[in-house]
C-alpha atoms as a PDB file:
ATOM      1  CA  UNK A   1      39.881 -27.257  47.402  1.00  0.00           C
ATOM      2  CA  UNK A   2      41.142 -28.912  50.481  1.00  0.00           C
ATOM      3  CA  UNK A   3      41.101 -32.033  49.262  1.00  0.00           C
ATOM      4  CA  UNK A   4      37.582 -32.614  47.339  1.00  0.00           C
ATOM      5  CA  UNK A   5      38.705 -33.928  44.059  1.00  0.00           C
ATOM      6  CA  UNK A   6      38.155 -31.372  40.938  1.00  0.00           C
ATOM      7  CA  UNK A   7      38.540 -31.949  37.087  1.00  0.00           C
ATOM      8  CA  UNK A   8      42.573 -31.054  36.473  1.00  0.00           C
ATOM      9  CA  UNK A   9      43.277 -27.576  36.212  1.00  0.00           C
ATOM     10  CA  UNK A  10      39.885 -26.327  36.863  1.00  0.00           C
ATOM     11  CA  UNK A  11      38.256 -25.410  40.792  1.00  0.00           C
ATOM     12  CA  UNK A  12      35.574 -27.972  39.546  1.00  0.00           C
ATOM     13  CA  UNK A  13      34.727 -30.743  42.070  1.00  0.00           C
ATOM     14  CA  UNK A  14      33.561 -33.868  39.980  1.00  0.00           C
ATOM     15  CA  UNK A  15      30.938 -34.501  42.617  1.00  0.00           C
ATOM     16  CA  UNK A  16      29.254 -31.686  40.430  1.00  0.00           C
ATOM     17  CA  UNK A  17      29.271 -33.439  37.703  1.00  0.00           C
ATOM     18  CA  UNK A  18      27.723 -36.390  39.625  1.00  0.00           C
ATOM     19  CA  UNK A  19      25.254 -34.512  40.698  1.00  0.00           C
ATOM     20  CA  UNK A  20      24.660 -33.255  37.246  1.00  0.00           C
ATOM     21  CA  UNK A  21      23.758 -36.518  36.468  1.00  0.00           C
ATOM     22  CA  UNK A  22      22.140 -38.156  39.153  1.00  0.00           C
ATOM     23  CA  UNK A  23      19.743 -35.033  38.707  1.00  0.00           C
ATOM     24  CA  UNK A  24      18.528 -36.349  35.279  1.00  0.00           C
ATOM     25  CA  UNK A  25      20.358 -33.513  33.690  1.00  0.00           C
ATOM     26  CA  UNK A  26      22.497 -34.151  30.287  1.00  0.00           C
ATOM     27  CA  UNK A  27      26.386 -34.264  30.229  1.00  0.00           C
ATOM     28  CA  UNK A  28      25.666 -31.183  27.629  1.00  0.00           C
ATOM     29  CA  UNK A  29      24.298 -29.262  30.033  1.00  0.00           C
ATOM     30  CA  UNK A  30      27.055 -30.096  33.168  1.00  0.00           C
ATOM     31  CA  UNK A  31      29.573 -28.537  29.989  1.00  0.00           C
ATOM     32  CA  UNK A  32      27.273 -25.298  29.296  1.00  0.00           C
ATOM     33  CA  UNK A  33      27.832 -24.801  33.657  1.00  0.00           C
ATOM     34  CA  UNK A  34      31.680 -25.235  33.878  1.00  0.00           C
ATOM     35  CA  UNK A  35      33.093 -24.724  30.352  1.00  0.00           C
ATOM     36  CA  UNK A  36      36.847 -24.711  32.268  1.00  0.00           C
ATOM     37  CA  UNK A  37      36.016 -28.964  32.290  1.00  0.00           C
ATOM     38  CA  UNK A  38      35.944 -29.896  28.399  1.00  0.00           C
ATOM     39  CA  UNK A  39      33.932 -33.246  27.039  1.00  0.00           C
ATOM     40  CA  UNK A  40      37.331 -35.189  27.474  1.00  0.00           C
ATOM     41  CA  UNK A  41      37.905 -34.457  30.834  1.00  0.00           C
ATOM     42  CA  UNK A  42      34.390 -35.377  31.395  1.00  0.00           C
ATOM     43  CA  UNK A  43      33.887 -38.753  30.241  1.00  0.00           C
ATOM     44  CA  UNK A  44      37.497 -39.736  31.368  1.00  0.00           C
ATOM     45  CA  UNK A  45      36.657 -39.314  34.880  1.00  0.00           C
ATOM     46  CA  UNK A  46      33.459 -41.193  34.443  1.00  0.00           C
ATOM     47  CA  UNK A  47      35.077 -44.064  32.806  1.00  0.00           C
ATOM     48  CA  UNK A  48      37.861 -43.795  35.447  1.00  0.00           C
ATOM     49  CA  UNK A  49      35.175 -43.828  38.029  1.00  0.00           C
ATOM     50  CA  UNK A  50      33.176 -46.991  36.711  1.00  0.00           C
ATOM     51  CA  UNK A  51      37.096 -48.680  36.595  1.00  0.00           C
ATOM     52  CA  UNK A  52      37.288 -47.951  39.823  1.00  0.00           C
ATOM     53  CA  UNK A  53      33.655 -49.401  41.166  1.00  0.00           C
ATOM     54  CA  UNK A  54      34.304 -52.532  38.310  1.00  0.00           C
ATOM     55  CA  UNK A  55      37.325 -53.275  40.586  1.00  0.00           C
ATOM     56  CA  UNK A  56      36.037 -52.814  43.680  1.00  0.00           C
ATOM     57  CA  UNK A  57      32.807 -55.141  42.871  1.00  0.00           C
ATOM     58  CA  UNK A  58      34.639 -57.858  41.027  1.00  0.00           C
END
């Protein structure tokens, strides 16, 4: 998708799931929208994502 990044093997950019959240909305309901991403997938990019911010703030 020319570059936006998207959960592996899915069209999914993880900006939705970002979204998703910043929107108030549960990590449930981000799941029931793009069942192609599974629970894993979700919370490893998020706790890939906070790695990434720790490390950039520290």
């Amino acid at each position: 998708m020319n570059g936006t990044p998207c959960f592996q093997g899915t069209r999914v950019p993880f900006q939705n799931l970002i979204d998703y959240l910043e929107g108030g909305h549960p990590l449930g309901e981000f799941l029931r929208q793009f069942p192609s991403v599974s629970r894993e997938k979700a919370i490893q990019a998020l706790e890939e994502a906070k790695d990434s911010l720790l490390a950039k703030i520290a």
